[in-house]
PDB file of N, CA and C in Angstrom:
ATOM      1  N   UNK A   1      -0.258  -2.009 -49.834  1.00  0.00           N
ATOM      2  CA  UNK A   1      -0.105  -3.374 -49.480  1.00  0.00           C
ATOM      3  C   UNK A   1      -0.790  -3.581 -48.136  1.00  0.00           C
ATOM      4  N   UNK A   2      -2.354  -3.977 -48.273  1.00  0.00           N
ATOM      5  CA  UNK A   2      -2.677  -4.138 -46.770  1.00  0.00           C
ATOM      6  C   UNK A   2      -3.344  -5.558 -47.112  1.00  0.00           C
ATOM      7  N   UNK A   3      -3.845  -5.456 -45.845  1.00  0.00           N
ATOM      8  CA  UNK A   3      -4.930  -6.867 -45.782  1.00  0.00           C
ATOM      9  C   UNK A   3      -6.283  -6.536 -45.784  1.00  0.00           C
ATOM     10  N   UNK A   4      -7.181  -7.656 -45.903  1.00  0.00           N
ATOM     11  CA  UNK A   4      -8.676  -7.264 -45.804  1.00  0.00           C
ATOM     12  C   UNK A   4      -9.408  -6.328 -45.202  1.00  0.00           C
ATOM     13  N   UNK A   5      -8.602  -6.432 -43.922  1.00  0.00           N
ATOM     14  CA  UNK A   5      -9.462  -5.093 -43.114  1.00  0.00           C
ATOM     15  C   UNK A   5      -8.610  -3.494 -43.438  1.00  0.00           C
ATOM     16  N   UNK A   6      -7.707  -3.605 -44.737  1.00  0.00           N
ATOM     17  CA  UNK A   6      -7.521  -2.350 -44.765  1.00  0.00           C
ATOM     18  C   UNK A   6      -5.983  -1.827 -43.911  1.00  0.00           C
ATOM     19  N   UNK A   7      -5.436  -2.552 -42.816  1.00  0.00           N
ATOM     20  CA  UNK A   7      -4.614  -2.702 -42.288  1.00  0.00           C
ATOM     21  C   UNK A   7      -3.294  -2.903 -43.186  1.00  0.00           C
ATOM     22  N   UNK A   8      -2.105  -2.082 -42.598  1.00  0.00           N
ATOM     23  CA  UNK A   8      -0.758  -2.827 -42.985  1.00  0.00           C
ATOM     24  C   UNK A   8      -1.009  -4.146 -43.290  1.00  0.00           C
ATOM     25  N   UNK A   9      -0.368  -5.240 -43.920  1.00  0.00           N
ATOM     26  CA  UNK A   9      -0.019  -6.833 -43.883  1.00  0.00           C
ATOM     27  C   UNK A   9       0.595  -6.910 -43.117  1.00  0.00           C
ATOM     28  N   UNK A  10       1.644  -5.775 -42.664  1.00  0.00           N
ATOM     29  CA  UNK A  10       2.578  -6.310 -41.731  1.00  0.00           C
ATOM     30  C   UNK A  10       2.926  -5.114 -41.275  1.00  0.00           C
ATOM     31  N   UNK A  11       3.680  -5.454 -39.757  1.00  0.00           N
ATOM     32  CA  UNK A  11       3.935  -4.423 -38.839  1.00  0.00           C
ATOM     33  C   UNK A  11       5.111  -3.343 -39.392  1.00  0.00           C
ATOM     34  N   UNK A  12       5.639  -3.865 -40.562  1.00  0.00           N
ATOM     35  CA  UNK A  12       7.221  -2.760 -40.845  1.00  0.00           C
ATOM     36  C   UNK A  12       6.554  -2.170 -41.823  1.00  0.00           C
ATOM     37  N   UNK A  13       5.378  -2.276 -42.248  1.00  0.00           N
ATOM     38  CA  UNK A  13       5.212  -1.320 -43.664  1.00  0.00           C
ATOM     39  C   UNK A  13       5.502   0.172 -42.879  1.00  0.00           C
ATOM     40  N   UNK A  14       4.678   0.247 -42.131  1.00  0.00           N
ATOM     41  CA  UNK A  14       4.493   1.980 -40.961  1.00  0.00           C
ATOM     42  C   UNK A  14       6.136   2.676 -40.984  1.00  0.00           C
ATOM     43  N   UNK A  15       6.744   1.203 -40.479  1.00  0.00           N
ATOM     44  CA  UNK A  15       8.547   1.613 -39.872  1.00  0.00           C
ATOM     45  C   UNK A  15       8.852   2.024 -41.557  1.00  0.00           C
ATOM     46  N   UNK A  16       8.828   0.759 -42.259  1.00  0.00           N
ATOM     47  CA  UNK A  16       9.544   1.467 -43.290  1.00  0.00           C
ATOM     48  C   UNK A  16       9.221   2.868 -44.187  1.00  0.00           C
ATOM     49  N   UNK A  17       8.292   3.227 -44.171  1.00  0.00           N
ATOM     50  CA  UNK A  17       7.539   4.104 -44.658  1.00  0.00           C
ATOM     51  C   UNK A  17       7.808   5.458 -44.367  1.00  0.00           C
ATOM     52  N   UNK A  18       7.865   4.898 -42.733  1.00  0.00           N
ATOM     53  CA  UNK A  18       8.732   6.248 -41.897  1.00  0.00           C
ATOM     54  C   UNK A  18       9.775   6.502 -42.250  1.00  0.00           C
ATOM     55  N   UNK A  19      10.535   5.751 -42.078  1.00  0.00           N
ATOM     56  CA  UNK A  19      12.287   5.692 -42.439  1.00  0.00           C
ATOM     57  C   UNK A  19      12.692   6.517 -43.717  1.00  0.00           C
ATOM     58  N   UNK A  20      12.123   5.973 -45.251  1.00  0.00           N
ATOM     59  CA  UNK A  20      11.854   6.507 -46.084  1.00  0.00           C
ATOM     60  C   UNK A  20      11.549   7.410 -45.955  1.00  0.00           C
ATOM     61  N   UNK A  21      10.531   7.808 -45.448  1.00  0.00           N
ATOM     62  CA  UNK A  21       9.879   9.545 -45.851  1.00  0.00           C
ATOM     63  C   UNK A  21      11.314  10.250 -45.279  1.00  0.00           C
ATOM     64  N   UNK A  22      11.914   9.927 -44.283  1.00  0.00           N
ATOM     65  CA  UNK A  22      12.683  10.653 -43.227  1.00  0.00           C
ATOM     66  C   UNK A  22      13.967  10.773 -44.328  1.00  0.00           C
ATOM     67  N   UNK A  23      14.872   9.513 -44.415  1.00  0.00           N
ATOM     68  CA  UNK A  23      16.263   9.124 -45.486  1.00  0.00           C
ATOM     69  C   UNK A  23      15.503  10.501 -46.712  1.00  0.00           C
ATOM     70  N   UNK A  24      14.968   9.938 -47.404  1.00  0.00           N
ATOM     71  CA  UNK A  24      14.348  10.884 -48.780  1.00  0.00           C
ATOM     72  C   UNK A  24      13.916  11.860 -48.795  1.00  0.00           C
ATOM     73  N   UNK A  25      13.400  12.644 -47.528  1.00  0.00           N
ATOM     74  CA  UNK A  25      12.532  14.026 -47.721  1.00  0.00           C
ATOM     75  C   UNK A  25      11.478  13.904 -48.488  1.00  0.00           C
ATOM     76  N   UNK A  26      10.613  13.018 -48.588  1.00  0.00           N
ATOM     77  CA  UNK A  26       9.924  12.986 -49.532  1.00  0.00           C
ATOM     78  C   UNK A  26       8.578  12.324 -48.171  1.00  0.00           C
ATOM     79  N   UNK A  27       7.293  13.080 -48.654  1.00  0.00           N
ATOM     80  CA  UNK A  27       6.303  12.909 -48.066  1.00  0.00           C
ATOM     81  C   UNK A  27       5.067  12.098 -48.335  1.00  0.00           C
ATOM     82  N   UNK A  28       4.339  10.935 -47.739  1.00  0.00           N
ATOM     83  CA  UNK A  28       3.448  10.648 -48.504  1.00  0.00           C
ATOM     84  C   UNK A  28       3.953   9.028 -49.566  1.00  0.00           C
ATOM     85  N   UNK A  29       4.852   8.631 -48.585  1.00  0.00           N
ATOM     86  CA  UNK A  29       5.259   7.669 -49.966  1.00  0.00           C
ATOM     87  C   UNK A  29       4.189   6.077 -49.503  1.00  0.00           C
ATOM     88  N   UNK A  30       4.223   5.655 -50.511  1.00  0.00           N
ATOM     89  CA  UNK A  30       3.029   4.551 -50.632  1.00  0.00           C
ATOM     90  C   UNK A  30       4.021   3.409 -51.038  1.00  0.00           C
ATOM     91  N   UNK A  31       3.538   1.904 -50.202  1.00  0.00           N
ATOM     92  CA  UNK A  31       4.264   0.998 -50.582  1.00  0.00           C
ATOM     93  C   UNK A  31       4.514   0.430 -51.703  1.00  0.00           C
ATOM     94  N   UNK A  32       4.481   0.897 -52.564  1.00  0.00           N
ATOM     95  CA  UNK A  32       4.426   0.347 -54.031  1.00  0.00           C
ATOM     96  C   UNK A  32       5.402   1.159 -54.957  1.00  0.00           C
ATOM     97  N   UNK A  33       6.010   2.450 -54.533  1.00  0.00           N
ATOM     98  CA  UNK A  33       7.129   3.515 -54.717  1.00  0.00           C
ATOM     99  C   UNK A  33       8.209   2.496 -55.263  1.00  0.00           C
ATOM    100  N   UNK A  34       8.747   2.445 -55.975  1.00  0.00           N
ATOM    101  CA  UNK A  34      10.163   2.811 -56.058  1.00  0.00           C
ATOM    102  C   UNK A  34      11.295   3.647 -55.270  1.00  0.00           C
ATOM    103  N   UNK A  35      12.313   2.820 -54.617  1.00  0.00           N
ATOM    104  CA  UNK A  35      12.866   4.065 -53.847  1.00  0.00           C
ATOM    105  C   UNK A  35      13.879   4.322 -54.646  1.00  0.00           C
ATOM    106  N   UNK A  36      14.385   3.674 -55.970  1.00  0.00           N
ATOM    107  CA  UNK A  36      15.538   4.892 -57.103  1.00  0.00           C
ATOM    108  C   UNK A  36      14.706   5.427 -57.700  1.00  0.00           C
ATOM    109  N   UNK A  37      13.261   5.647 -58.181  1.00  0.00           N
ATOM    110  CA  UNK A  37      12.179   6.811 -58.646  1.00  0.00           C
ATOM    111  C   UNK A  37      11.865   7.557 -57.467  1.00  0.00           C
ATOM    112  N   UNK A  38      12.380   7.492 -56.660  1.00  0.00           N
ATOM    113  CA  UNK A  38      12.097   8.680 -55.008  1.00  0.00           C
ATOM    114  C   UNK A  38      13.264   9.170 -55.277  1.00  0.00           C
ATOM    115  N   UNK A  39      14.231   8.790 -55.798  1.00  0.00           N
ATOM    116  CA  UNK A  39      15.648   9.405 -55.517  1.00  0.00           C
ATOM    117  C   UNK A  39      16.670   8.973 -54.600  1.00  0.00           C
ATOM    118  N   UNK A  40      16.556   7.653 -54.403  1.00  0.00           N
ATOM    119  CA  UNK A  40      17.103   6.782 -53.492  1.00  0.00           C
ATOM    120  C   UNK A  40      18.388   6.668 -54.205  1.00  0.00           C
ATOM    121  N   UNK A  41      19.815   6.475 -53.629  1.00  0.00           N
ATOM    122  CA  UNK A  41      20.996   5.989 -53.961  1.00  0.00           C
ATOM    123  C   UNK A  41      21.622   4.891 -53.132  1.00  0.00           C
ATOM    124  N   UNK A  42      22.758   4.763 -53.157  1.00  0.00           N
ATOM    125  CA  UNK A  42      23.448   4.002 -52.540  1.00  0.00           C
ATOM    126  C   UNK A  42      23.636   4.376 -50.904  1.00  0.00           C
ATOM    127  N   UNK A  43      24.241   5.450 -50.828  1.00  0.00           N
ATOM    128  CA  UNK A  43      24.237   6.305 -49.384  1.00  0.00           C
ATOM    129  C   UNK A  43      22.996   6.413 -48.924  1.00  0.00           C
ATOM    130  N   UNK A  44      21.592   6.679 -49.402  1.00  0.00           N
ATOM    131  CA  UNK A  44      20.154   6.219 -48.899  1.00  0.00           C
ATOM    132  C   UNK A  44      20.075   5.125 -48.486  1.00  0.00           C
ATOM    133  N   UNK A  45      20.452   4.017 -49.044  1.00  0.00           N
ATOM    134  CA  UNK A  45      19.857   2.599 -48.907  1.00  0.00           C
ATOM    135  C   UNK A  45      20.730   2.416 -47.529  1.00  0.00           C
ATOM    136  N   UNK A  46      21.874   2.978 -47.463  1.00  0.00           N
ATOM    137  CA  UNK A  46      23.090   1.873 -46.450  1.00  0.00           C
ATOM    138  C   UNK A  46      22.478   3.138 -44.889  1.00  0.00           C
ATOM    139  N   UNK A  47      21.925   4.496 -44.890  1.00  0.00           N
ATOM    140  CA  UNK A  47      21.345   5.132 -43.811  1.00  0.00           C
ATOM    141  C   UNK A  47      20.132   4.081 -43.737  1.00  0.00           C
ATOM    142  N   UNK A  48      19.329   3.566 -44.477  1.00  0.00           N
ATOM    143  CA  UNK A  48      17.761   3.115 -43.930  1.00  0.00           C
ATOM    144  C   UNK A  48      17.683   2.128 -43.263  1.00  0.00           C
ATOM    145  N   UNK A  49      18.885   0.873 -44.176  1.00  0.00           N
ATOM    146  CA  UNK A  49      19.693  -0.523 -43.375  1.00  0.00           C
ATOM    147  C   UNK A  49      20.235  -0.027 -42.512  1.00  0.00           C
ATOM    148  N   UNK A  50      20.530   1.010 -41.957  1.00  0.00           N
ATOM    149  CA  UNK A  50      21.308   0.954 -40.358  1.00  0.00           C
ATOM    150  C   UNK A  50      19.651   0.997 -39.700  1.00  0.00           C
ATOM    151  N   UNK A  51      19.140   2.299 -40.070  1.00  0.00           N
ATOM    152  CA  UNK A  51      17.893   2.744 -39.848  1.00  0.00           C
ATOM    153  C   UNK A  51      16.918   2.036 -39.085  1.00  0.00           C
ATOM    154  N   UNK A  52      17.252   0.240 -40.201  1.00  0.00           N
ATOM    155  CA  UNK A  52      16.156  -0.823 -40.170  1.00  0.00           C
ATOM    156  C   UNK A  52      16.867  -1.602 -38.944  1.00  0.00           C
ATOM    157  N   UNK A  53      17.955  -1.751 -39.021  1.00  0.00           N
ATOM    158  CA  UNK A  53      18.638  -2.765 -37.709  1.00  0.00           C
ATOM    159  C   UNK A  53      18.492  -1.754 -36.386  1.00  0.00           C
ATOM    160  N   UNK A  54      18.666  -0.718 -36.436  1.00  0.00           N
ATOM    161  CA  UNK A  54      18.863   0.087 -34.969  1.00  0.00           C
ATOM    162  C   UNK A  54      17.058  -0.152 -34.410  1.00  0.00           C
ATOM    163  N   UNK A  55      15.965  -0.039 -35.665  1.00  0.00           N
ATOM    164  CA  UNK A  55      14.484   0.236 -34.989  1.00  0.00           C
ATOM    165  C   UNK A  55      14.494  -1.104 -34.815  1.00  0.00           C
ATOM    166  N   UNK A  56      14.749  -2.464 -35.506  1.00  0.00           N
ATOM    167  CA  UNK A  56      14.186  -3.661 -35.197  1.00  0.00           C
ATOM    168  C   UNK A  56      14.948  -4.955 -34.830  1.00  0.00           C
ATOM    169  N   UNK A  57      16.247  -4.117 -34.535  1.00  0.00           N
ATOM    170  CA  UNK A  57      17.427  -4.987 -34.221  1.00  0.00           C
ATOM    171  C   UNK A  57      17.702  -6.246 -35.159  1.00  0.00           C
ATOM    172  N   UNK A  58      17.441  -6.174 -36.385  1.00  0.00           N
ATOM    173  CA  UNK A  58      17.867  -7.594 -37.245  1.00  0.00           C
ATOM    174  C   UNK A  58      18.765  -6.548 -38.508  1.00  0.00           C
ATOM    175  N   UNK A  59      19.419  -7.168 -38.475  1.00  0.00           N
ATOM    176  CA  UNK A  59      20.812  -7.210 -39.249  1.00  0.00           C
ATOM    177  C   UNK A  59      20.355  -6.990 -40.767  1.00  0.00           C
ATOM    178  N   UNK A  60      20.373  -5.238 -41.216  1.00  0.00           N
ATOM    179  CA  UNK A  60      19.722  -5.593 -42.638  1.00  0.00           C
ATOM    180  C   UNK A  60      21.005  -5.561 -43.543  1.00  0.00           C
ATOM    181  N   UNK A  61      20.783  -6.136 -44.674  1.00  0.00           N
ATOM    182  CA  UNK A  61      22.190  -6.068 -45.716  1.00  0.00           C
ATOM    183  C   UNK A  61      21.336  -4.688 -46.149  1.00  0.00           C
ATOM    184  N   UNK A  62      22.228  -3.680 -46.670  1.00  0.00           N
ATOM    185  CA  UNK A  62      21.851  -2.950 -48.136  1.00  0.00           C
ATOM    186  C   UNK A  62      21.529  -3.474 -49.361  1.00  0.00           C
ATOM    187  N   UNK A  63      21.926  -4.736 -49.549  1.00  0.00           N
ATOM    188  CA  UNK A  63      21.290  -5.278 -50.638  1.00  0.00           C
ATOM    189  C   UNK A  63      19.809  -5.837 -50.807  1.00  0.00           C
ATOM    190  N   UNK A  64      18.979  -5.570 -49.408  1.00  0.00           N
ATOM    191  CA  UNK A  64      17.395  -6.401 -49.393  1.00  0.00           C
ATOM    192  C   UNK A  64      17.025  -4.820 -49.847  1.00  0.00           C
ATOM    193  N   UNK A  65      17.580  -4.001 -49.724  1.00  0.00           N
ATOM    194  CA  UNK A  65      16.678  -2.653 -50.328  1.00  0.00           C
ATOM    195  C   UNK A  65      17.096  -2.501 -52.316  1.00  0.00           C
ATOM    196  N   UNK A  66      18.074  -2.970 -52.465  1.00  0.00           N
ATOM    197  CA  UNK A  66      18.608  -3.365 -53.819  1.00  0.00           C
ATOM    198  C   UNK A  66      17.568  -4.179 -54.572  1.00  0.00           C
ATOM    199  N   UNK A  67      17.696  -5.409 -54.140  1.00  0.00           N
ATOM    200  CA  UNK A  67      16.631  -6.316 -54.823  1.00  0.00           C
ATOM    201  C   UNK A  67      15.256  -6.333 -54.383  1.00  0.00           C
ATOM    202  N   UNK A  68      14.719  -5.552 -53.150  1.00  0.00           N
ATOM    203  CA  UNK A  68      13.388  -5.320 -53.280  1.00  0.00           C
ATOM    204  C   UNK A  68      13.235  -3.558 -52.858  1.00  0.00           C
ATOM    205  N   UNK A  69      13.138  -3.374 -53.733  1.00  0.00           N
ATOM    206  CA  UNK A  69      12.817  -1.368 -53.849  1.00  0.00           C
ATOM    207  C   UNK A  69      11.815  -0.722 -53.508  1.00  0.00           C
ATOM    208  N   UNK A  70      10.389  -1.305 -53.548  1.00  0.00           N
ATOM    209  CA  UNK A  70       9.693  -1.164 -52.786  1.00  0.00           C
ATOM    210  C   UNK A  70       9.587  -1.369 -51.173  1.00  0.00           C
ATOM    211  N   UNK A  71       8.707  -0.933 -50.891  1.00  0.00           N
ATOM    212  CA  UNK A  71       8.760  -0.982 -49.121  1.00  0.00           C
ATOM    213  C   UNK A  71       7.600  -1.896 -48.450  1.00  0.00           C
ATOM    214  N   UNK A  72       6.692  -2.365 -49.850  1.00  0.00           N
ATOM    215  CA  UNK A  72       5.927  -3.707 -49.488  1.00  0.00           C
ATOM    216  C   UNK A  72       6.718  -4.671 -50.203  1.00  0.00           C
ATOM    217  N   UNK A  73       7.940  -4.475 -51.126  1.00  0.00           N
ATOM    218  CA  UNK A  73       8.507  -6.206 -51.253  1.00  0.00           C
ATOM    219  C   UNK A  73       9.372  -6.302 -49.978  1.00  0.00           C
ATOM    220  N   UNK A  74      10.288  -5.006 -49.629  1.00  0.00           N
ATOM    221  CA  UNK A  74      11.420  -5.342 -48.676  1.00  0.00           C
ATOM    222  C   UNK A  74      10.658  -5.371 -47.508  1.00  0.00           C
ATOM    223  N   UNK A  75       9.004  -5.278 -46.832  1.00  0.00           N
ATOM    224  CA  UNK A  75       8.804  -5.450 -45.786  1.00  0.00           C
ATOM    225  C   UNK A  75       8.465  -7.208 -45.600  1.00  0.00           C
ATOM    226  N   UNK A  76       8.225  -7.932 -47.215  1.00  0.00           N
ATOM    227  CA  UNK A  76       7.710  -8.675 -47.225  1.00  0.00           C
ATOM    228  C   UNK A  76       9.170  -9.684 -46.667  1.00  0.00           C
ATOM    229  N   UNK A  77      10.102  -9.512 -47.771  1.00  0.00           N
ATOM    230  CA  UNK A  77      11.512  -9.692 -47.332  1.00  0.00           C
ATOM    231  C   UNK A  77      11.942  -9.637 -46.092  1.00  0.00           C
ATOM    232  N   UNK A  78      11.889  -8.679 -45.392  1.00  0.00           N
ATOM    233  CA  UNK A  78      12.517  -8.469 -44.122  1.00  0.00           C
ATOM    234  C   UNK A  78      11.536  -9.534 -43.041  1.00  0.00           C
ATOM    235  N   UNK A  79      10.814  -9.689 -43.397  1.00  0.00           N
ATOM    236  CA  UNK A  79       9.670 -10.658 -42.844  1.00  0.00           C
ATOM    237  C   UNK A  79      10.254 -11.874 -42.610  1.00  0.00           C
ATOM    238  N   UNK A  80      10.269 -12.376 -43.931  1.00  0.00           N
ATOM    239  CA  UNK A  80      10.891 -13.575 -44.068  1.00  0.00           C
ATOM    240  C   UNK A  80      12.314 -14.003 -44.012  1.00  0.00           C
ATOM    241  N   UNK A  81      12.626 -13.430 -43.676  1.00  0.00           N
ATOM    242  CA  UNK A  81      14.716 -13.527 -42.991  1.00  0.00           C
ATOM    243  C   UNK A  81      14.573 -13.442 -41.530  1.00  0.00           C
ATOM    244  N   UNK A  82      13.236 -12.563 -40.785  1.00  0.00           N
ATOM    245  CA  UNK A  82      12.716 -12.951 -39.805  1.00  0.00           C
ATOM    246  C   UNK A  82      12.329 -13.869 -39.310  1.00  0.00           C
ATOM    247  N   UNK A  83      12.153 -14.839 -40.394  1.00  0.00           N
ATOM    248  CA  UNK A  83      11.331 -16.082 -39.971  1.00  0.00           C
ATOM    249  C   UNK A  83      12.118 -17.344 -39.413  1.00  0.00           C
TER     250      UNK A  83
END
């Protein structure tokens, strides 16, 4: 999920990406993953939402990782609750 020049779209793809690799043990993940095909659960999602509020101080529910599972919908998401 980037933009024209090849770039993130947005500044949390990097954070979330990180977070993920870190929560999952899993290396290399690309925004377009699935994080219950990574092996994501419930106890994953509610470490990454603390994860996501402690790096960017906004208040994540566990449920924006529920309904967007990817890490380019929930960056797109987290964007826009930003807004």
């Amino acid at each position: 999920m980037t933009g024209p020049s090849g770039t993130p779209r947005t500044p949390l793809i990097p954070l979330l990406t990180r977070l993920w690799q870190t929560a999952l043990g899993v290396e290399g993940i690309t925004p377009e993953e699935n994080f219950f095909d990574l092996g994501g659960d419930s106890m994953t999602a509610t470490a990454i939402a603390t994860d996501i509020a402690r790096e960017t101080g906004t208040d994540t529910a566990v449920r924006l990782i529920f309904d967007h599972p990817t890490i380019g919908e929930l960056a797109d998401a987290l964007a826009a609750v930003a807004r």
